[in-house]
C-alpha atoms as a PDB file:
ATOM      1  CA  UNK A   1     -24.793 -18.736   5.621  1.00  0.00           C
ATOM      2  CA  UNK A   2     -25.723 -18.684   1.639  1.00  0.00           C
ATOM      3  CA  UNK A   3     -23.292 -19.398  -1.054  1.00  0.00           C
ATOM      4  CA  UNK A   4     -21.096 -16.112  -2.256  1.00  0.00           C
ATOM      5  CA  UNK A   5     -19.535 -15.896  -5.604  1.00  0.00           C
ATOM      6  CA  UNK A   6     -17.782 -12.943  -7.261  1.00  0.00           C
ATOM      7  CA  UNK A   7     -18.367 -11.367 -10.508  1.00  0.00           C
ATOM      8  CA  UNK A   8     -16.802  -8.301 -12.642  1.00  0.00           C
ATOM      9  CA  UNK A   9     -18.670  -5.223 -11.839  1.00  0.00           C
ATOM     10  CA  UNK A  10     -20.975  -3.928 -14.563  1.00  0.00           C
ATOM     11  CA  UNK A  11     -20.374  -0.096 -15.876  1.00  0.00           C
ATOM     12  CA  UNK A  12     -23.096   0.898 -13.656  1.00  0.00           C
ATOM     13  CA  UNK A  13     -21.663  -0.484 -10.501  1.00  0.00           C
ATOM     14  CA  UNK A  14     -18.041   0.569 -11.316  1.00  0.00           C
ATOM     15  CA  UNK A  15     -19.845   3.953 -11.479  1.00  0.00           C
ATOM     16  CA  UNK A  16     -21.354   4.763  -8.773  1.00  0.00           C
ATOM     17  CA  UNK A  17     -18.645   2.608  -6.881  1.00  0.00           C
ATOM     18  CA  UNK A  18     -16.128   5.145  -7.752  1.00  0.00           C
ATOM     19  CA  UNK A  19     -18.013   7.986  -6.378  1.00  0.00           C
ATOM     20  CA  UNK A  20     -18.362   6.258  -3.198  1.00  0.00           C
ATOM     21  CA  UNK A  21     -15.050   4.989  -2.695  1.00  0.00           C
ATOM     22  CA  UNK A  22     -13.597   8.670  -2.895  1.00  0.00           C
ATOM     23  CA  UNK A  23     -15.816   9.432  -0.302  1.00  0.00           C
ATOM     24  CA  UNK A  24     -15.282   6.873   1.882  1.00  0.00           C
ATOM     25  CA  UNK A  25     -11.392   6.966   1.462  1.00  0.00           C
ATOM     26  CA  UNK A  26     -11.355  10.872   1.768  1.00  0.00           C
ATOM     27  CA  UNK A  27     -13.292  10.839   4.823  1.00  0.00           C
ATOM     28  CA  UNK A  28     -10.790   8.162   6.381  1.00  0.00           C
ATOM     29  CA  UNK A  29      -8.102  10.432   5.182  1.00  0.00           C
ATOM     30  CA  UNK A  30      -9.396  13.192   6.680  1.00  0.00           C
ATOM     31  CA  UNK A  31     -10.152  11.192  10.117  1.00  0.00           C
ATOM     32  CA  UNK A  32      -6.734   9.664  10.366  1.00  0.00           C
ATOM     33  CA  UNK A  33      -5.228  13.571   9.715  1.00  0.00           C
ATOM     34  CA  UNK A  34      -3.289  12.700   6.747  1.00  0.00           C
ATOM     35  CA  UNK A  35      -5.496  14.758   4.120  1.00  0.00           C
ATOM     36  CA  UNK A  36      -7.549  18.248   4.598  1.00  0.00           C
ATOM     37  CA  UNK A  37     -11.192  17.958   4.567  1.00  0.00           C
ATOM     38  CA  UNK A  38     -11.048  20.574   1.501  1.00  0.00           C
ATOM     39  CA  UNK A  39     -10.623  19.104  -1.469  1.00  0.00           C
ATOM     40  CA  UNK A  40     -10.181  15.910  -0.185  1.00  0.00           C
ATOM     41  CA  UNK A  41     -13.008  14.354  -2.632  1.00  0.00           C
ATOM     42  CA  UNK A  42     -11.354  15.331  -5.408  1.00  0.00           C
ATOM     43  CA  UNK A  43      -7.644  13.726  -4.274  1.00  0.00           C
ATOM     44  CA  UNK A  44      -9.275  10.285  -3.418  1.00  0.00           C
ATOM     45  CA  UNK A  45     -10.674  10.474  -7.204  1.00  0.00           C
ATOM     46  CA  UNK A  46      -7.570  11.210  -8.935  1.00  0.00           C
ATOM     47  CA  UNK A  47      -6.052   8.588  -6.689  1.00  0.00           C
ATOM     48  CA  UNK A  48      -8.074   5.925  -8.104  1.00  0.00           C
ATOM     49  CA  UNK A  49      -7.979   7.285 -11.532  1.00  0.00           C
ATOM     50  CA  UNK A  50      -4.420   6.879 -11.249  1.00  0.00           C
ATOM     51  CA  UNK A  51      -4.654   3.336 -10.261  1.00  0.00           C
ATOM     52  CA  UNK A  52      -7.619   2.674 -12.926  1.00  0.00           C
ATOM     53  CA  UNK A  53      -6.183   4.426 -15.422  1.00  0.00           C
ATOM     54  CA  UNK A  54      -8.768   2.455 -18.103  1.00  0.00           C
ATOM     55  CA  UNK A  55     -11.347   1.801 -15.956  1.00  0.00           C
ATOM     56  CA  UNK A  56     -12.930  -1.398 -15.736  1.00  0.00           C
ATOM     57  CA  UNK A  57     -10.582  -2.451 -18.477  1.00  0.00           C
ATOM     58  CA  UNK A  58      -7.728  -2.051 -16.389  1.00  0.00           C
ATOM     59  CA  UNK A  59      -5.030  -4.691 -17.029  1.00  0.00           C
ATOM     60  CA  UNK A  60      -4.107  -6.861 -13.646  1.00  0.00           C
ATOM     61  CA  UNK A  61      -6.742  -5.200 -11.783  1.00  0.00           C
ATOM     62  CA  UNK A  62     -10.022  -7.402 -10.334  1.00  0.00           C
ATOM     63  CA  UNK A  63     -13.241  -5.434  -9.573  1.00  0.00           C
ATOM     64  CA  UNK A  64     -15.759  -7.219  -8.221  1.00  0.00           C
ATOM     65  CA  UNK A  65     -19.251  -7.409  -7.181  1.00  0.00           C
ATOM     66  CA  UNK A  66     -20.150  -9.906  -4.434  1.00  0.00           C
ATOM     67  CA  UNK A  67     -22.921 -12.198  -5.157  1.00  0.00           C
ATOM     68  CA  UNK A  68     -25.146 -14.206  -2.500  1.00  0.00           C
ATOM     69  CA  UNK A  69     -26.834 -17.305  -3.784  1.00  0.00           C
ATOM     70  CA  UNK A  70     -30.194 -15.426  -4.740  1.00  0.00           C
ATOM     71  CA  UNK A  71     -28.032 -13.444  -7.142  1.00  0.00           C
ATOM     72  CA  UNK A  72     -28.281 -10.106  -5.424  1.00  0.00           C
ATOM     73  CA  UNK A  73     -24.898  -8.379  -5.188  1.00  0.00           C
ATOM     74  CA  UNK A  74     -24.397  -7.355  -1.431  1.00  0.00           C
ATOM     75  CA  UNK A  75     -21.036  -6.178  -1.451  1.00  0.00           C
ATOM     76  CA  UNK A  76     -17.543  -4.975  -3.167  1.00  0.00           C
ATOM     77  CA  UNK A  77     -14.029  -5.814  -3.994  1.00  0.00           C
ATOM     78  CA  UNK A  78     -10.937  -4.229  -5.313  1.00  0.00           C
ATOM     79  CA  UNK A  79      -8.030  -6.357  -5.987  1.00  0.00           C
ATOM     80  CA  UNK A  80      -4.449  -5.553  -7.748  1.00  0.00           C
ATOM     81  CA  UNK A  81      -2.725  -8.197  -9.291  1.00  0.00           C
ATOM     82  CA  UNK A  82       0.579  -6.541  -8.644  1.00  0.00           C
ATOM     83  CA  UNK A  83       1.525  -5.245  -5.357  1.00  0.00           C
ATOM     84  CA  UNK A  84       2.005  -1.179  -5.377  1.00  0.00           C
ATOM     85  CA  UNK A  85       5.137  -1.355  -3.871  1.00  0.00           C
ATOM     86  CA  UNK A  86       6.246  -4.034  -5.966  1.00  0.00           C
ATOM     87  CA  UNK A  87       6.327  -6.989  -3.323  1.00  0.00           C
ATOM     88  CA  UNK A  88       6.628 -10.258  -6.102  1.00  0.00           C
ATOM     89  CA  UNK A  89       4.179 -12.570  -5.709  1.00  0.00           C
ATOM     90  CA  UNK A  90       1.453 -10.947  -3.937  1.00  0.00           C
ATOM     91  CA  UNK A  91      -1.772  -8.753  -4.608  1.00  0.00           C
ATOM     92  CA  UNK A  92      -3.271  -6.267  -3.378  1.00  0.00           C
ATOM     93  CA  UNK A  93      -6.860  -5.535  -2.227  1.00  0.00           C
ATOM     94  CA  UNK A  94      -7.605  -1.772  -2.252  1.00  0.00           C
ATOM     95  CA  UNK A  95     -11.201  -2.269  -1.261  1.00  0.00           C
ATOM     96  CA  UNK A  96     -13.246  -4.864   0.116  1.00  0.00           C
ATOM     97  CA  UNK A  97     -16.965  -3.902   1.670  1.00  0.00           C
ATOM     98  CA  UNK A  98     -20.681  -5.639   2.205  1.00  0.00           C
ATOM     99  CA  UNK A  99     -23.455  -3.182   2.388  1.00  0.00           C
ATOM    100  CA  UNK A 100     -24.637  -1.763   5.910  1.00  0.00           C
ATOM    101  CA  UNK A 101     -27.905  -3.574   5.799  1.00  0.00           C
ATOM    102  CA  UNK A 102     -26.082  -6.930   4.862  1.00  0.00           C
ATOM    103  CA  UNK A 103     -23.888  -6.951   7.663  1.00  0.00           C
ATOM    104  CA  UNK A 104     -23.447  -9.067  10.709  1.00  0.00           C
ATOM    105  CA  UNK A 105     -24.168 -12.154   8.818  1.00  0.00           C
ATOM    106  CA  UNK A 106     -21.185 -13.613   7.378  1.00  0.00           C
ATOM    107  CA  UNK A 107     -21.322 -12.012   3.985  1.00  0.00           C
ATOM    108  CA  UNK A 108     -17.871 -10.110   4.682  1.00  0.00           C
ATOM    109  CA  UNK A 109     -15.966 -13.336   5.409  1.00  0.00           C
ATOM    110  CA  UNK A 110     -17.413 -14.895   2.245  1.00  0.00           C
ATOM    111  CA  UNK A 111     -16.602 -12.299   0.478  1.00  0.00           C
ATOM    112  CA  UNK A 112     -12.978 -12.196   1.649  1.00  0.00           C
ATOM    113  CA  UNK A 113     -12.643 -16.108   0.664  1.00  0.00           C
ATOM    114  CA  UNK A 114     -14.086 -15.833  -2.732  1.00  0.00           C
ATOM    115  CA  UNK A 115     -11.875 -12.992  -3.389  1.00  0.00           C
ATOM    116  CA  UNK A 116      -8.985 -14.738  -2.248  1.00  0.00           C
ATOM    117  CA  UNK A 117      -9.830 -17.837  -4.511  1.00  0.00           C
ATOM    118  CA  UNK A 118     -10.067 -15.541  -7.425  1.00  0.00           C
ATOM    119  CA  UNK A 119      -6.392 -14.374  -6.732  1.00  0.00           C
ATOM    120  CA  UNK A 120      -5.126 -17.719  -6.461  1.00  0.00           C
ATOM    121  CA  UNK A 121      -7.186 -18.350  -9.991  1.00  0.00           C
ATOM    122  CA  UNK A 122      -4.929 -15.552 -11.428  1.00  0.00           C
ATOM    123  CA  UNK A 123      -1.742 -17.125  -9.995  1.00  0.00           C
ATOM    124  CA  UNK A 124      -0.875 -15.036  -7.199  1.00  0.00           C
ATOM    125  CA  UNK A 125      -0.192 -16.396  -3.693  1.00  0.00           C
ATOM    126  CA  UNK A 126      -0.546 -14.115  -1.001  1.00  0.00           C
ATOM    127  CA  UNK A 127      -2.480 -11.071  -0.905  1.00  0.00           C
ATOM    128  CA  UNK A 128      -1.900  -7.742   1.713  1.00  0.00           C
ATOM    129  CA  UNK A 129      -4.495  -5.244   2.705  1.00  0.00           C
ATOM    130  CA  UNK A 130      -4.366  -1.661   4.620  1.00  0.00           C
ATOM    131  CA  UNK A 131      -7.093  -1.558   7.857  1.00  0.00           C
ATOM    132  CA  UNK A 132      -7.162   1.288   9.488  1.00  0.00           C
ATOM    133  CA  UNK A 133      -6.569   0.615  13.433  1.00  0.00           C
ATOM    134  CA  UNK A 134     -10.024   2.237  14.720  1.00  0.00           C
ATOM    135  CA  UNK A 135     -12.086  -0.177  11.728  1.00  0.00           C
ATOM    136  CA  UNK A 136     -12.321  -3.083  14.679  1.00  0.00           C
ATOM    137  CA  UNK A 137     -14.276  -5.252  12.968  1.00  0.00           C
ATOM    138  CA  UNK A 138     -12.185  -5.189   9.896  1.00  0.00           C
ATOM    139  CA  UNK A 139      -9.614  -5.797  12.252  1.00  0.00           C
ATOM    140  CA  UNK A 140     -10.827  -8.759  13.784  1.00  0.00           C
ATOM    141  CA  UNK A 141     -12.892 -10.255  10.361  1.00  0.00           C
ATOM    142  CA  UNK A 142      -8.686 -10.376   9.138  1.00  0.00           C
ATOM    143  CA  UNK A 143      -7.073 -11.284  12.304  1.00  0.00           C
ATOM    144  CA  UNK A 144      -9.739 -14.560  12.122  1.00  0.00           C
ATOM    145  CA  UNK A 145      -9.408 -14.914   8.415  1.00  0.00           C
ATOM    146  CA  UNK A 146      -5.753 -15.705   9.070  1.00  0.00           C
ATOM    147  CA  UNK A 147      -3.981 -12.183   8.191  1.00  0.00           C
ATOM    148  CA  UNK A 148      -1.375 -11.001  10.280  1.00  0.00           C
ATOM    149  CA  UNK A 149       0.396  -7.671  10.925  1.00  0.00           C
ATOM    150  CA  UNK A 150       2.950  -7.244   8.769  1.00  0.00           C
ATOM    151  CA  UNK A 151       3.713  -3.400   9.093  1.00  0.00           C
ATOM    152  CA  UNK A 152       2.063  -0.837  11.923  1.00  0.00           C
ATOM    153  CA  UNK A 153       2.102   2.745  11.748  1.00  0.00           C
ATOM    154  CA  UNK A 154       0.558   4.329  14.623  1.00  0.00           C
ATOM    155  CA  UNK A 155       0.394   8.396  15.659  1.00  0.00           C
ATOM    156  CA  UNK A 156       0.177  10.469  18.457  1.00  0.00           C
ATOM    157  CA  UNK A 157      -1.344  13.896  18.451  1.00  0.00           C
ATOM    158  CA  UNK A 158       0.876  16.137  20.500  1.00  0.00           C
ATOM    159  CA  UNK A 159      -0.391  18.678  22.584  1.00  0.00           C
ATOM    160  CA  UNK A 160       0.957  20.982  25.050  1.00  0.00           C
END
């Protein structure tokens, strides 16, 4: 496995990167039946906006593209410095993915532990994350990365 470094995303990459996040997020939104497919696009963006109210320039808020040791970015990373629900002492990452041709090879877990050391480089300790319970990988990349289950919400669709 190559070296993996972080860096801030450029404009360019924060660009398109906020398209696609919407769409990702929207569609898991949609999937797990918490949002309606219409419109859902739109919500995921002023989500965000709200969150990244300045951007790139965002105070307490790490965006990041992962680099592999050829200097091509391969992957992602969205870290808060403060927890949204106020938890003291512990971050936040919104959004942490390698591109589909890059996977299978180690670049997520990299990724993961140089994101992690940049947290600690900001002076926070601990950092949470949302997975969504049908994302197995994710699932087990965090359950081997040392993460452990600290709320669960699970669902039932009811039919009679």
């Amino acid at each position: 496995m190559s070296e993996v470094s972080v860096r801030p995303m450029t404009e360019l990459e924060f660009d398109r990167w906020q398209r696609a996040i919407a769409e990702e997020f929207a569609a898991e939104q949609v999937a797990a039946g918490r949002w309606a497919a219409e419109g859902s696009i739109r919500r995921a963006l002023e989500s965000n906006s709200e969150l990244l109210p300045r951007g790139l320039s965002t105070p307490r808020m790490l965006l990041f593209s992962g680099i592999d040791s050829d200097g091509e970015a391969f992957g992602r990373a969205w870290v808060g410095l403060e927890h949204p629900r106020g938890a003291p002492g512990m971050a936040f990452l919104y959004d942490i993915e390698v591109l589909e041709q890059r996977r299978g090879c180690g670049l997520g877990r990299a990724l993961l532990s140089a994101v992690e050391d940049a947290v600690m480089v900001a002076g926070v300790s601990a950092l949470e994350l949302n997975v969504f319970g049908r994302n197995l990988r994710a699932v087990a990349l965090y359950d081997s990365a040392g993460y452990v289950v600290s709320t669960q919400q699970m669902q039932k669709h009811l039919h009679r």
